[in-house]
C-alpha atoms as a PDB file:
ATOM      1  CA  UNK A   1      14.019 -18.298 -31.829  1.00  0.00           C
ATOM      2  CA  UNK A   2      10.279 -18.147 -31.235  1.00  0.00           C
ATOM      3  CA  UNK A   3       8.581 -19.321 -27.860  1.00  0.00           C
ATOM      4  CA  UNK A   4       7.010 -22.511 -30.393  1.00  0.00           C
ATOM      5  CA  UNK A   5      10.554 -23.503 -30.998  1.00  0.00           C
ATOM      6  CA  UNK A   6      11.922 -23.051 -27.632  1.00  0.00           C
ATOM      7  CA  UNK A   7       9.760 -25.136 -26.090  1.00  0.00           C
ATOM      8  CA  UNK A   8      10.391 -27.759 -28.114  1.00  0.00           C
ATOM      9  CA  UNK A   9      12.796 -29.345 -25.728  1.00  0.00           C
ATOM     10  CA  UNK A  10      10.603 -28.869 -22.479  1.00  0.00           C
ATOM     11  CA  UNK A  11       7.926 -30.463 -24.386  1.00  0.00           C
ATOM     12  CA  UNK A  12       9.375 -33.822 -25.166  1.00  0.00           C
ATOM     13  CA  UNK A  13      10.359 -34.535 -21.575  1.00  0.00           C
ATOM     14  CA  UNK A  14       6.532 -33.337 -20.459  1.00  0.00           C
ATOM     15  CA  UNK A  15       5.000 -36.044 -22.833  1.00  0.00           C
ATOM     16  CA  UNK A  16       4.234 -39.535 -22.351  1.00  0.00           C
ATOM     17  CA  UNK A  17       1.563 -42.010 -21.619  1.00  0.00           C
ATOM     18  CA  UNK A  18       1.883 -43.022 -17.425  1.00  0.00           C
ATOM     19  CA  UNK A  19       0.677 -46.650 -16.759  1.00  0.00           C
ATOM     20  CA  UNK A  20       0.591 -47.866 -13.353  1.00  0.00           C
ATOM     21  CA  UNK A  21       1.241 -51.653 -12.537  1.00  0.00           C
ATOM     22  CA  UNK A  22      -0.125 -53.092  -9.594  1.00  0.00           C
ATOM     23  CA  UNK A  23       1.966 -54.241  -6.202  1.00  0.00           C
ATOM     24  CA  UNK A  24       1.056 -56.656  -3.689  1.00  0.00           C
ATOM     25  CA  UNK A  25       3.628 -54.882  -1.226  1.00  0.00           C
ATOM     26  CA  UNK A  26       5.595 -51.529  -1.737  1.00  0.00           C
ATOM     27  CA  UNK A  27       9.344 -51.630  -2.425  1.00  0.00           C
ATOM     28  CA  UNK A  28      11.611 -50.557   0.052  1.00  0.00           C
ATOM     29  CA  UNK A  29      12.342 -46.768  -0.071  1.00  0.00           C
ATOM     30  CA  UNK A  30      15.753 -45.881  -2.227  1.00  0.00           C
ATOM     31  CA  UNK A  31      18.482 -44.444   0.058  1.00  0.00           C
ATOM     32  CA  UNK A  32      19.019 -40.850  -1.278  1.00  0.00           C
ATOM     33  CA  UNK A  33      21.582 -40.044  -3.757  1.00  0.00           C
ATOM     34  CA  UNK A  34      24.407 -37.428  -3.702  1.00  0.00           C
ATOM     35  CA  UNK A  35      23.180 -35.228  -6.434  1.00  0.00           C
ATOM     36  CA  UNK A  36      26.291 -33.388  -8.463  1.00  0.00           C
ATOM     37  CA  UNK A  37      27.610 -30.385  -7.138  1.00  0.00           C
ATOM     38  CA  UNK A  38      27.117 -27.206  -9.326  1.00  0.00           C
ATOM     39  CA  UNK A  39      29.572 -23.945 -10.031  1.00  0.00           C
ATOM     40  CA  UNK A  40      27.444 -20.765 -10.005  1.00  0.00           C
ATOM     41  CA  UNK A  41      28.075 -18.619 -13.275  1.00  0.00           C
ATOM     42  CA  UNK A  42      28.794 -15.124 -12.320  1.00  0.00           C
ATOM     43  CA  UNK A  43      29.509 -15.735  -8.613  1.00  0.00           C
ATOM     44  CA  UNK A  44      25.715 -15.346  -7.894  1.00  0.00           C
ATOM     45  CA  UNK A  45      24.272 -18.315  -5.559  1.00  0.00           C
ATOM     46  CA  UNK A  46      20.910 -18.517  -4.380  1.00  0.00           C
ATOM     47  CA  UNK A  47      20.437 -15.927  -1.294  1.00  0.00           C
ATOM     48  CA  UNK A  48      17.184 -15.112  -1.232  1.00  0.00           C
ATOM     49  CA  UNK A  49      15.248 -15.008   1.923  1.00  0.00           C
ATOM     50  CA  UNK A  50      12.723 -17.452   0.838  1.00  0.00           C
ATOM     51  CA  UNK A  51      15.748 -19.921   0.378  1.00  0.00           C
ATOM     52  CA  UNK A  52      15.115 -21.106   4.512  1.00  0.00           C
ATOM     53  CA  UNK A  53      11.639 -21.807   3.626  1.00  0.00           C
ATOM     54  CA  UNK A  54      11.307 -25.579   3.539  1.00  0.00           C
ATOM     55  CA  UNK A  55       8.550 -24.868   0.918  1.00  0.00           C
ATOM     56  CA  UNK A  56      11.736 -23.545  -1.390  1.00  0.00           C
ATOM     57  CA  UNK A  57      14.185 -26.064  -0.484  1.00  0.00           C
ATOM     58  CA  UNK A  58      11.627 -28.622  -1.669  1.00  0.00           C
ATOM     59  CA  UNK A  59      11.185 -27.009  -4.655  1.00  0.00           C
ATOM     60  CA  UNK A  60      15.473 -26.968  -5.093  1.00  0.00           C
ATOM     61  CA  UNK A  61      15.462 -30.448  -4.676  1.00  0.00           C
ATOM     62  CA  UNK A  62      12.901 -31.299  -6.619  1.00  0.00           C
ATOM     63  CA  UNK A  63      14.247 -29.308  -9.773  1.00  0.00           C
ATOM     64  CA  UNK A  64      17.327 -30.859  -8.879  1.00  0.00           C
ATOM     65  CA  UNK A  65      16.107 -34.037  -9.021  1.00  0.00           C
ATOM     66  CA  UNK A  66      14.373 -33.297 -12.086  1.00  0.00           C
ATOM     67  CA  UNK A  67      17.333 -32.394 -14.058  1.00  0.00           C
ATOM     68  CA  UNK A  68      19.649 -35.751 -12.522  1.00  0.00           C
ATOM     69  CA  UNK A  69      16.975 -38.311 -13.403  1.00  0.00           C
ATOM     70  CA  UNK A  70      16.863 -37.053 -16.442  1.00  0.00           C
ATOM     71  CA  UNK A  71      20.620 -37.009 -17.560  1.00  0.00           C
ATOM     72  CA  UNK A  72      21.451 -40.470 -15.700  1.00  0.00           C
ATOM     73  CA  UNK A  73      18.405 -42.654 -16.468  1.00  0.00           C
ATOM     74  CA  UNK A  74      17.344 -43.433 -13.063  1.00  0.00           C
ATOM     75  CA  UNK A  75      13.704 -42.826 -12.280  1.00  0.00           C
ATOM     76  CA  UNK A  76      14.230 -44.420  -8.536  1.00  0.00           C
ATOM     77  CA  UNK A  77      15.820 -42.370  -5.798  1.00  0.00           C
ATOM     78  CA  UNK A  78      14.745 -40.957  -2.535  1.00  0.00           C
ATOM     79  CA  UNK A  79      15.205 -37.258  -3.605  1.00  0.00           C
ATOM     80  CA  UNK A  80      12.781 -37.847  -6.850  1.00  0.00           C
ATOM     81  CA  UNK A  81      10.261 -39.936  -4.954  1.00  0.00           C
ATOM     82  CA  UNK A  82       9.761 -37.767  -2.408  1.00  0.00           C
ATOM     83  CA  UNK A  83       8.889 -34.316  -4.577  1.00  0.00           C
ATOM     84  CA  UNK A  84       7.338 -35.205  -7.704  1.00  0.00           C
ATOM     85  CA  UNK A  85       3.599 -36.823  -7.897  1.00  0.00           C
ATOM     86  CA  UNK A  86       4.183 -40.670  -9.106  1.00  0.00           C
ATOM     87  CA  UNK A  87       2.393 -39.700 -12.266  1.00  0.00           C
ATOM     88  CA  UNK A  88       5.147 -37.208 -13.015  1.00  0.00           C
ATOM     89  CA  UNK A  89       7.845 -39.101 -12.928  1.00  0.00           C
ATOM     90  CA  UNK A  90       6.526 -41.652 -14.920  1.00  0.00           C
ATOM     91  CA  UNK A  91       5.976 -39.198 -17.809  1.00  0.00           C
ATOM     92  CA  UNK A  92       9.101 -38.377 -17.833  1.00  0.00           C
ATOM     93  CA  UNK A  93      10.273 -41.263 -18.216  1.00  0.00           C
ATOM     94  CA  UNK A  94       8.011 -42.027 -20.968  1.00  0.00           C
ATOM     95  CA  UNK A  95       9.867 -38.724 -22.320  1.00  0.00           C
ATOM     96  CA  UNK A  96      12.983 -39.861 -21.583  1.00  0.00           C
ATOM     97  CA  UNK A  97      12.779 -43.303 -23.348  1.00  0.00           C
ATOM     98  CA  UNK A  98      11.199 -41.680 -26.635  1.00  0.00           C
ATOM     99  CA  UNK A  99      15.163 -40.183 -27.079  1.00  0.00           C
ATOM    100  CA  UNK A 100      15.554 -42.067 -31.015  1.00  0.00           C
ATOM    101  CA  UNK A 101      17.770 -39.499 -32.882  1.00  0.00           C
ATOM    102  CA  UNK A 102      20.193 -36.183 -32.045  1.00  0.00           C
ATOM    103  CA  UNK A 103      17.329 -33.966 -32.481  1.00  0.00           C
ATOM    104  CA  UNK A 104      15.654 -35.337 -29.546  1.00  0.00           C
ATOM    105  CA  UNK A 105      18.200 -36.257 -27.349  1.00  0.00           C
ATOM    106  CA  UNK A 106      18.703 -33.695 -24.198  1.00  0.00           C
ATOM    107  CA  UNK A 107      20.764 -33.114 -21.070  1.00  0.00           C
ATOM    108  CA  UNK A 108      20.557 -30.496 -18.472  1.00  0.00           C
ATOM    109  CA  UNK A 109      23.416 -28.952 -17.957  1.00  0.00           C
ATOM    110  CA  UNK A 110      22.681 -27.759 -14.560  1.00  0.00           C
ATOM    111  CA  UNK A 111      19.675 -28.081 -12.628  1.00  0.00           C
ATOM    112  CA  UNK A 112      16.862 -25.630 -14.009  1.00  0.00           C
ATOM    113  CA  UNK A 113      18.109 -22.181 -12.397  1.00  0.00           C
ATOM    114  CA  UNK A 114      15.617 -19.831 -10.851  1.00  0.00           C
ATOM    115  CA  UNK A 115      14.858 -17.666  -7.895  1.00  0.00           C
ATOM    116  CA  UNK A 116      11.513 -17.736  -5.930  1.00  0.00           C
ATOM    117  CA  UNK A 117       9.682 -14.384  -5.564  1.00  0.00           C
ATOM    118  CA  UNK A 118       6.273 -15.191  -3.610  1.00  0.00           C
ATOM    119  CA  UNK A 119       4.204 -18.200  -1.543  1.00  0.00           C
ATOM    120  CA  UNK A 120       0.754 -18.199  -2.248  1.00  0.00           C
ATOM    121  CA  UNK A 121      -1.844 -20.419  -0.639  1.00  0.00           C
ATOM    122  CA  UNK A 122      -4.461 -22.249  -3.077  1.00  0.00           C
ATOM    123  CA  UNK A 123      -7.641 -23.299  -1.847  1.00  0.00           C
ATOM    124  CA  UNK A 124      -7.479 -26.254  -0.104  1.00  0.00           C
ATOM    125  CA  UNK A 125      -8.374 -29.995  -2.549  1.00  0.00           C
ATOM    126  CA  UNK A 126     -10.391 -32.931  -1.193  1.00  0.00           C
ATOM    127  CA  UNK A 127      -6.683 -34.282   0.021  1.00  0.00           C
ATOM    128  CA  UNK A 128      -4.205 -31.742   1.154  1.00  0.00           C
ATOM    129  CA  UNK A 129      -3.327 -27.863   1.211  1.00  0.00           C
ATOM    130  CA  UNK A 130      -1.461 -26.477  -2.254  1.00  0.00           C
ATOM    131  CA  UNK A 131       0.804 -23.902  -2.558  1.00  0.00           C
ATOM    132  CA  UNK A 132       2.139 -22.100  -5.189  1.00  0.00           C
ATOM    133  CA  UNK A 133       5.560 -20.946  -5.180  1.00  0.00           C
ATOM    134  CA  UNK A 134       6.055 -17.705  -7.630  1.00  0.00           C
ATOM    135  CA  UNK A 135       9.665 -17.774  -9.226  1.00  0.00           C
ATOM    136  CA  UNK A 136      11.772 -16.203 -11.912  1.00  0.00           C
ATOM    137  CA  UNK A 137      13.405 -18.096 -14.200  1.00  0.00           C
ATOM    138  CA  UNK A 138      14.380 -19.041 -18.012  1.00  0.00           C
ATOM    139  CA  UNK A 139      14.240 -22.555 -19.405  1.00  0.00           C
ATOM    140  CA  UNK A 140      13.890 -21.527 -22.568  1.00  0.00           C
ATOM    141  CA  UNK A 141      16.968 -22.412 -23.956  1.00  0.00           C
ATOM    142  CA  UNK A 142      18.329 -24.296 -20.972  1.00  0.00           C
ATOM    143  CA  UNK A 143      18.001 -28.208 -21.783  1.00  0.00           C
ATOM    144  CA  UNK A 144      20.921 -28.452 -24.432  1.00  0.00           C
ATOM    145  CA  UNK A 145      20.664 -30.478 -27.588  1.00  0.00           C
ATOM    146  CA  UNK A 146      22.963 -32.900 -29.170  1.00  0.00           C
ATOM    147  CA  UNK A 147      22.268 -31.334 -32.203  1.00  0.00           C
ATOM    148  CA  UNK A 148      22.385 -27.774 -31.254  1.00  0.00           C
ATOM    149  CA  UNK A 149      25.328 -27.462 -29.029  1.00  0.00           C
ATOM    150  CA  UNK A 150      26.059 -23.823 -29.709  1.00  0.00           C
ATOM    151  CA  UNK A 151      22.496 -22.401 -29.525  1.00  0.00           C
ATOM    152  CA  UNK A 152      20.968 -24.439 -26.575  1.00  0.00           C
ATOM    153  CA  UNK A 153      22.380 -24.914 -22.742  1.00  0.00           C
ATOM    154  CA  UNK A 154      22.245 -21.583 -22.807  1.00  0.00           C
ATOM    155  CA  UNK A 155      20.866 -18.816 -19.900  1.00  0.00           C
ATOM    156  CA  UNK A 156      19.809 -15.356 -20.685  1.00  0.00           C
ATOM    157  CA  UNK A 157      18.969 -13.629 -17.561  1.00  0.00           C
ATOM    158  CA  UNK A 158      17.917 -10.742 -19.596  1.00  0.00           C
ATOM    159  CA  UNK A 159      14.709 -12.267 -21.055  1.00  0.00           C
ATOM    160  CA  UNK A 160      13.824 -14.423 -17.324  1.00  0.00           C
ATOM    161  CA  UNK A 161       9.853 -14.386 -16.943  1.00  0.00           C
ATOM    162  CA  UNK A 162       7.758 -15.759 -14.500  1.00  0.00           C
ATOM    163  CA  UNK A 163       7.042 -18.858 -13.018  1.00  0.00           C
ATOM    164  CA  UNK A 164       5.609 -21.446 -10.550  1.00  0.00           C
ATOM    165  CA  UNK A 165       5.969 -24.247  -8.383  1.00  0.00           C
ATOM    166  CA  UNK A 166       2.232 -25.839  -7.387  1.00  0.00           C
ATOM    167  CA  UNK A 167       2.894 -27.597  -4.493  1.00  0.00           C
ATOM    168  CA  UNK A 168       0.747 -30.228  -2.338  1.00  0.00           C
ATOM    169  CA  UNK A 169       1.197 -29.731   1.620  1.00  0.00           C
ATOM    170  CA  UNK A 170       1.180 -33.411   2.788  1.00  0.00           C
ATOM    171  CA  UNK A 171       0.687 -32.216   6.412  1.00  0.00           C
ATOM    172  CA  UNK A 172       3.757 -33.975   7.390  1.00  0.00           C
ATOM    173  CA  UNK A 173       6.386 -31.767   7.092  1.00  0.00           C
ATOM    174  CA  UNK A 174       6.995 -32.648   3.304  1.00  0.00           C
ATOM    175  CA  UNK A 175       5.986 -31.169   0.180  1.00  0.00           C
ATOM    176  CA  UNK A 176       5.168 -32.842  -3.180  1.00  0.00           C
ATOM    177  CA  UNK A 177       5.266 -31.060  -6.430  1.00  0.00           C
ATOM    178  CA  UNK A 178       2.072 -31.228  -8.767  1.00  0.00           C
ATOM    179  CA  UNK A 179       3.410 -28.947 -11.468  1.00  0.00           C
ATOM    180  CA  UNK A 180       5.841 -26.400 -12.494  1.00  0.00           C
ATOM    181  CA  UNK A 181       7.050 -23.655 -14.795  1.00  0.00           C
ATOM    182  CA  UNK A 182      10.500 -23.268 -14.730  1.00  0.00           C
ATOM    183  CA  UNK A 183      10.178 -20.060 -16.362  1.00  0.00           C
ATOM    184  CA  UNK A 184      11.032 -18.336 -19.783  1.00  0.00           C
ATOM    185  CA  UNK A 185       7.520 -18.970 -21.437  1.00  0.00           C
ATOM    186  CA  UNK A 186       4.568 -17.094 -22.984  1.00  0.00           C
ATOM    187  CA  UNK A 187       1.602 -16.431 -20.455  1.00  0.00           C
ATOM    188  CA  UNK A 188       0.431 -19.392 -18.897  1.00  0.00           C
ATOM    189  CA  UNK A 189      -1.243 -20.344 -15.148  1.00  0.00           C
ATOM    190  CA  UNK A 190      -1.033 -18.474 -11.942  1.00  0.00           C
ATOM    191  CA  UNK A 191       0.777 -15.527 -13.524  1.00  0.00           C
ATOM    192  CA  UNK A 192       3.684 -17.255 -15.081  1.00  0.00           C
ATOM    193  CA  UNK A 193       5.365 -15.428 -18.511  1.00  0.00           C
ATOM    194  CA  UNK A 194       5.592 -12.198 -16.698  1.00  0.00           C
ATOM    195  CA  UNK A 195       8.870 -10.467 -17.722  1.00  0.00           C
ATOM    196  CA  UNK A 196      10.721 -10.301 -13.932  1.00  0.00           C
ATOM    197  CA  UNK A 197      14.533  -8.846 -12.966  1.00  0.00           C
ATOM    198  CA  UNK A 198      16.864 -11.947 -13.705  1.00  0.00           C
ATOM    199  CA  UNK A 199      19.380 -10.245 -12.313  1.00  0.00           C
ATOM    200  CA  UNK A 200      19.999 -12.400  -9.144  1.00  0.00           C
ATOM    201  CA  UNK A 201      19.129 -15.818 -10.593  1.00  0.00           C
ATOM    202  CA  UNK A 202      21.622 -18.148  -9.202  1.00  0.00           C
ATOM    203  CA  UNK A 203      22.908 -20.691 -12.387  1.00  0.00           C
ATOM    204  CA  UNK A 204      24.219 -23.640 -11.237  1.00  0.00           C
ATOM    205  CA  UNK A 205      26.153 -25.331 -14.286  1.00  0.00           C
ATOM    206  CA  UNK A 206      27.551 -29.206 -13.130  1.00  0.00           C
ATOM    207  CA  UNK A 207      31.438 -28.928 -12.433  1.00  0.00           C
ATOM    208  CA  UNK A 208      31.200 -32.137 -14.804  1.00  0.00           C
ATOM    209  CA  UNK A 209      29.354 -31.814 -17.838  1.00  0.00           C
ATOM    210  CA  UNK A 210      26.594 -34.856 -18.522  1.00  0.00           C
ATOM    211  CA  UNK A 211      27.338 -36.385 -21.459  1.00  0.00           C
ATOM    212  CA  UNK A 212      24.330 -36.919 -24.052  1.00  0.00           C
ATOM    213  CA  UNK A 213      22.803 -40.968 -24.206  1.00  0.00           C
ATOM    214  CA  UNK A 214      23.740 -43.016 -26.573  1.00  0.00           C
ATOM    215  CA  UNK A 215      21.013 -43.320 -29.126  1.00  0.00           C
ATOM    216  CA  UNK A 216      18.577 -45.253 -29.620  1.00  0.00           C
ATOM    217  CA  UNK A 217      17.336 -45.212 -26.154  1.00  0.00           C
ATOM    218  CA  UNK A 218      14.473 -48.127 -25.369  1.00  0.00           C
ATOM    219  CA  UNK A 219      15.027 -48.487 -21.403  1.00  0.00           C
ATOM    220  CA  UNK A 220      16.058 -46.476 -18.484  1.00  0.00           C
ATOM    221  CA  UNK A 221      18.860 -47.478 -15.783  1.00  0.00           C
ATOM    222  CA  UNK A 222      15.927 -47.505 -13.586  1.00  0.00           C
ATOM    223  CA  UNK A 223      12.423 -47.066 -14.369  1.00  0.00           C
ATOM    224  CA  UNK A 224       9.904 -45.830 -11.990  1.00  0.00           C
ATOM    225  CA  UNK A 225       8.888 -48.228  -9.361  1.00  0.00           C
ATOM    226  CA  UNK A 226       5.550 -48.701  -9.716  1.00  0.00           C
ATOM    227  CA  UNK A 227       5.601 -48.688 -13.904  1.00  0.00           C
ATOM    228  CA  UNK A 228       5.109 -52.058 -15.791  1.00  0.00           C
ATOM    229  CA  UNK A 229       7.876 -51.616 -18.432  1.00  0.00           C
ATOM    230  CA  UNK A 230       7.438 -55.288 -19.656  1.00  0.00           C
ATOM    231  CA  UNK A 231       6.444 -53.769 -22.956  1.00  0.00           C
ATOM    232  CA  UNK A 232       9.115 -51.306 -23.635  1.00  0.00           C
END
């Protein structure tokens, strides 16, 4: 399968128009969630140094995150709100809703799997410090398919390249992701689509396989806060 039609999965949940709908007062803040527990293929869990690093475990709970709101439908939680830019999250959702067929309906089987490798500091913005976190990883073939069940869902350590976390520094304590590359690409920014040793990539698979949405999908279980979805 070529990099074109790999990415065809990652693609569809990175599209979408965001709109954002005015508030005369902010919603109270959604309690956090308990986010499924994984089983780690192999026996091989993350235990890399970097793992302490709050700057990591931001970035584990925001690609956890990533992977839950995608498979449940809920765009509202404490754990997503607090890791992803609002603008994010609202194109995913976008993504999310555009599900109308098997070919373009997706789960995660398991949050996307990586390891970090390096933390970089950018230069600083008008707003806040960014970082980039360097990782290894494949999510090539990692968001499964209703319609390809044998060929997709899959991990292949073997062919893990580069990737990256860019991460704003909110000067609080907490860390929001702007962007990432879950790895398993051709050569994009800050380095990513490097070929890197896979060998130690902890893959997290859910101990209760998601089941695919029912088709067609026009709403979420819970849309992003801030989004007007009177028109979808």
């Amino acid at each position: 399968m070529t990099n074109t039609r790999r990415s065809t999965g990652l693609a569809v949940l990175l599209t979408g128009l965001a709109t954002l709908a005015g508030c005369s007062s902010p919603p109270q803040d959604e309690p956090p969630i308990l986010l499924p527990p994984v089983a780690w293929e192999d026996g091989i869990a993350p235990s890399s140094p970097l793992e302490s690093d709050p700057i990591v475990q931001a970035a584990r709970t925001a690609s956890a995150s990533d992977a839950y709101s995608w498979n449940t439908g809920n765009f509202d939680f404490a754990q997503l709100n607090q890791t992803w830019q609002t603008d994010t999250i609202e194109r995913n959702y976008r993504g999310y809703i555009q599900q109308t067929g098997p070919r373009f309906s997706f789960i995660f089987p398991g949050p996307p799997a990586w390891t970090p490798l390096s933390i970089e500091t950018r230069p600083p913005t008008h707003t806040n410090r960014r970082l980039i976190l360097r990782i290894c990883g494949n999510s090539a073939d990692w968001i499964a398919r209703e319609d390809k069940s044998t060929t997709t869902g899959l991990f292949d350590r073997a062919t893990a390249t580069t990737g990256y976390f860019d991460i704003a520094d909110n000067d609080d304590g907490t860390y929001t992701v702007v962007d990432r590359n879950y790895g398993g690409y051709g050569h994009g920014a800050f380095g990513s689509g490097e070929r890197c040793d896979g060998s130690t990539i902890p893959v997290g698979r859910y101990r209760i396989t998601p089941p695919f949405p029912r088709l067609p999908l026009t709403k979420a279980q819970k849309p992003p806060r801030y989004l007007d979805t009177t028109d979808d």
